[in-house]
C-alpha atoms as a PDB file:
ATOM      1  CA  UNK A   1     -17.896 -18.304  -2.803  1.00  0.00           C
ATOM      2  CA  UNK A   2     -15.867 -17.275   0.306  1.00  0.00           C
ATOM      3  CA  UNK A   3     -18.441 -15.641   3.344  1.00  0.00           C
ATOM      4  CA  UNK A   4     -18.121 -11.529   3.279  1.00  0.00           C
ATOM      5  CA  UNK A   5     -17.783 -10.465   6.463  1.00  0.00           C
ATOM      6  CA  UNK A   6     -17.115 -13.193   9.070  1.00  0.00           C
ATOM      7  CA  UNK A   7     -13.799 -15.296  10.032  1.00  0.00           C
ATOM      8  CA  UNK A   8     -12.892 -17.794   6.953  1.00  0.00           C
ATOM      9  CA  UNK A   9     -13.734 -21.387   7.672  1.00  0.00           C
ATOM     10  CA  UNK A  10     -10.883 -24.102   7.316  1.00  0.00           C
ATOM     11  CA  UNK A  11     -13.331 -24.530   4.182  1.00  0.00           C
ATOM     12  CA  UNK A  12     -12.932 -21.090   3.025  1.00  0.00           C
ATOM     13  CA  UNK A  13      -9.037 -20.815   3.451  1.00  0.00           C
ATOM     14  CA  UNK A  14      -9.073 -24.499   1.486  1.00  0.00           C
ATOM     15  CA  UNK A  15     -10.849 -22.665  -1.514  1.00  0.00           C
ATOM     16  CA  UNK A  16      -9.002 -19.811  -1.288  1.00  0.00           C
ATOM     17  CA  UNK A  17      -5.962 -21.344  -1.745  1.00  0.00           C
ATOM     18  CA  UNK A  18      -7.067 -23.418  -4.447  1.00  0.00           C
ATOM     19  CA  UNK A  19      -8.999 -21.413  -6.771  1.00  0.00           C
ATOM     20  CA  UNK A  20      -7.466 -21.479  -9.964  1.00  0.00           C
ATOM     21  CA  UNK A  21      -8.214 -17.451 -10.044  1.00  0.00           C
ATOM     22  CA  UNK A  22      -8.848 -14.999  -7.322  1.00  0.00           C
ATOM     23  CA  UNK A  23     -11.540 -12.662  -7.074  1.00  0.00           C
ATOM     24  CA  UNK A  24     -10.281  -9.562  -8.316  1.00  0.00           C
ATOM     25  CA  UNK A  25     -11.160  -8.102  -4.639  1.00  0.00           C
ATOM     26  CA  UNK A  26     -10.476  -9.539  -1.351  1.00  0.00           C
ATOM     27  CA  UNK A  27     -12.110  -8.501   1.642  1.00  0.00           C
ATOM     28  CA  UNK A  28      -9.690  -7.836   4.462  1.00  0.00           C
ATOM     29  CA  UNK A  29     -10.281 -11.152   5.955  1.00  0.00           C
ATOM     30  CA  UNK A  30      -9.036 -13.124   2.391  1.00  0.00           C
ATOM     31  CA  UNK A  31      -6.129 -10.136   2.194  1.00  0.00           C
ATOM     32  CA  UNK A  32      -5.004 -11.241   5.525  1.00  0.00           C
ATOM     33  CA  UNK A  33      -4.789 -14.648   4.961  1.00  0.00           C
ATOM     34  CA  UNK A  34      -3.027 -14.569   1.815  1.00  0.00           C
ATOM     35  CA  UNK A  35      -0.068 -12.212   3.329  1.00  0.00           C
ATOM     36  CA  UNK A  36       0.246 -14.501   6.392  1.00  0.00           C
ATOM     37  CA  UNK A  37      -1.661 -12.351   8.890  1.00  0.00           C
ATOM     38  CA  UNK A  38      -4.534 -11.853  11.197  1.00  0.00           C
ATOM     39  CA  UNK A  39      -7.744 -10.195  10.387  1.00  0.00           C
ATOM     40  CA  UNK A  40      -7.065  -7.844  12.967  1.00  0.00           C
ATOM     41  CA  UNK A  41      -3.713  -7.088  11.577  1.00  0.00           C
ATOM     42  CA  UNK A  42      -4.899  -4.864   8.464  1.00  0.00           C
ATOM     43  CA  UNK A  43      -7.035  -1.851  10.257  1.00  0.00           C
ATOM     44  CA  UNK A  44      -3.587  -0.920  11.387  1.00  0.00           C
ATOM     45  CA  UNK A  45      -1.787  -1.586   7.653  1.00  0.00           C
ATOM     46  CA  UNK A  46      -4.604   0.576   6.303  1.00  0.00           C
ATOM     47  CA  UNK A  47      -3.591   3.551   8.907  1.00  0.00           C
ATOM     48  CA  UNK A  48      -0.479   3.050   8.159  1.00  0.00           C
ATOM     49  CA  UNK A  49      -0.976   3.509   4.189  1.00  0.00           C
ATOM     50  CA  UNK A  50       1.092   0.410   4.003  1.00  0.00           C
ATOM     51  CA  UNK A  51      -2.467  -0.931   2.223  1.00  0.00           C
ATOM     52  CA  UNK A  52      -4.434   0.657   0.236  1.00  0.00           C
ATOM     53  CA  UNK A  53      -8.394  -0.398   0.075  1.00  0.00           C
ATOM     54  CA  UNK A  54     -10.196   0.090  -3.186  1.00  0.00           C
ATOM     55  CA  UNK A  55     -12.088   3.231  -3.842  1.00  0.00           C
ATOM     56  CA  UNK A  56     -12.523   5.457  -1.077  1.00  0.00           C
ATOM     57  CA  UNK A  57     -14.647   3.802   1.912  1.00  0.00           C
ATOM     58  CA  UNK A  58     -15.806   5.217   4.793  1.00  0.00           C
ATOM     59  CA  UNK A  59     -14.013   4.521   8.179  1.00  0.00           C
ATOM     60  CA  UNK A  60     -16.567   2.038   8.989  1.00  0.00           C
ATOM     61  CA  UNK A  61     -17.373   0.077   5.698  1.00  0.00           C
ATOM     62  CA  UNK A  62     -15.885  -2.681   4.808  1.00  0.00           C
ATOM     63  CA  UNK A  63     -12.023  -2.495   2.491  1.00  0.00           C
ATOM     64  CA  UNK A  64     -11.822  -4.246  -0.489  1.00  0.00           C
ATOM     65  CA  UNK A  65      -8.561  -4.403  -1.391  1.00  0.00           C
ATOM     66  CA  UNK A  66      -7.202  -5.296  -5.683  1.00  0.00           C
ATOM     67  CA  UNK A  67      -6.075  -8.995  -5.629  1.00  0.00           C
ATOM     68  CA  UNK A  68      -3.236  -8.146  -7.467  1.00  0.00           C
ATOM     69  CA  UNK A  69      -1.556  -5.704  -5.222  1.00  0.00           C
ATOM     70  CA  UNK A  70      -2.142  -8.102  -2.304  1.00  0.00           C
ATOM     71  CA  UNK A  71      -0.525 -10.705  -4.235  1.00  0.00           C
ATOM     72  CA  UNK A  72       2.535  -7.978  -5.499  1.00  0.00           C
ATOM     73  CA  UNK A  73       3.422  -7.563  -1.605  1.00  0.00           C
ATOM     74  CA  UNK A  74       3.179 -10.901  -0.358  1.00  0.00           C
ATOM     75  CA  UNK A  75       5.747 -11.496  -2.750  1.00  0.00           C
ATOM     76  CA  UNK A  76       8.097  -8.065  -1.400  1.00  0.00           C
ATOM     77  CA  UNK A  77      10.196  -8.940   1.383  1.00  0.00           C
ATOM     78  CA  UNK A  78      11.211  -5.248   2.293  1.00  0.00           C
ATOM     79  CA  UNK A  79       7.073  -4.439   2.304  1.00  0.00           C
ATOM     80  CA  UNK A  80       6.889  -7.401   4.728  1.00  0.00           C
ATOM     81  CA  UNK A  81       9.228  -6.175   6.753  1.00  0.00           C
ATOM     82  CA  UNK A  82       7.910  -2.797   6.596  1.00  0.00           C
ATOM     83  CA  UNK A  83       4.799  -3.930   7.903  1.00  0.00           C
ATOM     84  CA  UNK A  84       6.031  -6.324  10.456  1.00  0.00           C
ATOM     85  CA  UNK A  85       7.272  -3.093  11.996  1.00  0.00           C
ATOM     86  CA  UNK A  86       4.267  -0.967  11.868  1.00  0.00           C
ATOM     87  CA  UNK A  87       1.669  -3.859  13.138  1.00  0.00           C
ATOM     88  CA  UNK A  88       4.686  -3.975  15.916  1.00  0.00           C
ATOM     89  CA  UNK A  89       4.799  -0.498  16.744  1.00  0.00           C
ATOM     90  CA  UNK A  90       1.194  -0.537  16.455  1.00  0.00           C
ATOM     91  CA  UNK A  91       0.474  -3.001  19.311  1.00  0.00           C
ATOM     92  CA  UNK A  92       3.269  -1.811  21.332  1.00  0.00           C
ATOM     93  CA  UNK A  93       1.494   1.535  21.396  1.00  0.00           C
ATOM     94  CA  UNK A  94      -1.958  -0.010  22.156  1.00  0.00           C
ATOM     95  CA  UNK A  95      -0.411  -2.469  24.911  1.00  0.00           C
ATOM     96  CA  UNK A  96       1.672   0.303  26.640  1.00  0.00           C
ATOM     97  CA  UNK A  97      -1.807   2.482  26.526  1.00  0.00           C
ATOM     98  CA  UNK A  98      -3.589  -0.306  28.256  1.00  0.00           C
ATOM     99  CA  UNK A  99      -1.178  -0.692  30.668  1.00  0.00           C
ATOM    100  CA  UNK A 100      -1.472   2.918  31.444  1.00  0.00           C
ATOM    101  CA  UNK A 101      -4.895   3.062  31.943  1.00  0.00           C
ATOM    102  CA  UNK A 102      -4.941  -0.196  33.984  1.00  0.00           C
ATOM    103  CA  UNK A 103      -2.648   1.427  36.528  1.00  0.00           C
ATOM    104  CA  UNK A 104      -4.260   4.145  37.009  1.00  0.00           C
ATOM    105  CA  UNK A 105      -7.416   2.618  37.862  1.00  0.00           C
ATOM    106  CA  UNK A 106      -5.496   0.517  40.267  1.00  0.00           C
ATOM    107  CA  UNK A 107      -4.368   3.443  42.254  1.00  0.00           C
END
C-alpha cells in the first residue's frame, strides 16, 4: 500500500489518512506523519525511549513501530510535550556541536 522505506508521496499521506484501518505497523516514516512530525524526528524519540520500535532491531534496520501505541500518544498531550522537549534538546545539542566544530576549523 504505502512505499517502505522512502519519503510518503502527497498520495501516500492521502491514503494514510483515509484508510478505514491502519496497518498494524507503521514504519517510522507513517509514525511520523501521524504524530505531526518529521521523518527525521523519530531516530532521536527512539534514543530517547520516548518510542518504542517493535521487537528488537538492530541500530541500522528499519523500526516498526504498533499502530496502536502511535495512535495512544498522538492523542497524550503531556507525551507530546515530552517529546517536543527531547527532539528540542536533541537538535540544540547537535546544532551547538556543529557550531563547535565549524569554529574550530575556522581558526
Amino acid at each position: 500500500m504505502l512505499s517502505p522505506r522512502h519519503a510518503l508521496s502527497p498520495q501516500d499521506k492521502f491514503a494514510l489518512f483515509n484508510c478505514r484501518r491502519l496497518p498494524a505497523r507503521l514504519n517510522s516514516s507513517e509514525t511520523a506523519l501521524l504524530l505531526g512530525l518529521n521523518d527525521h524526528d523519530i531516530a532521536p524519540l527512539v534514543a530517547a525511549k520516548l518510542l518504542l520500535p517493535l521487537g528488537k532491531p538492530a541500530q541500522n534496520a528499519p523500526k516498526y513501530f504498533a499502530a496502536v501505541d502511535v495512535l495512544v500518544r498522538a492523542d497524550d498531550r503531556e507525551w507530546l510535550s515530552d517529546a517536543t522537549k527531547a527532539l528540542a534538546r536533541h537538535w540544540q545539542a547537535k546544532n551547538s556541536r556543529f557550531a563547535a566544530l565549524t569554529a574550530v576549523r575556522s581558526a
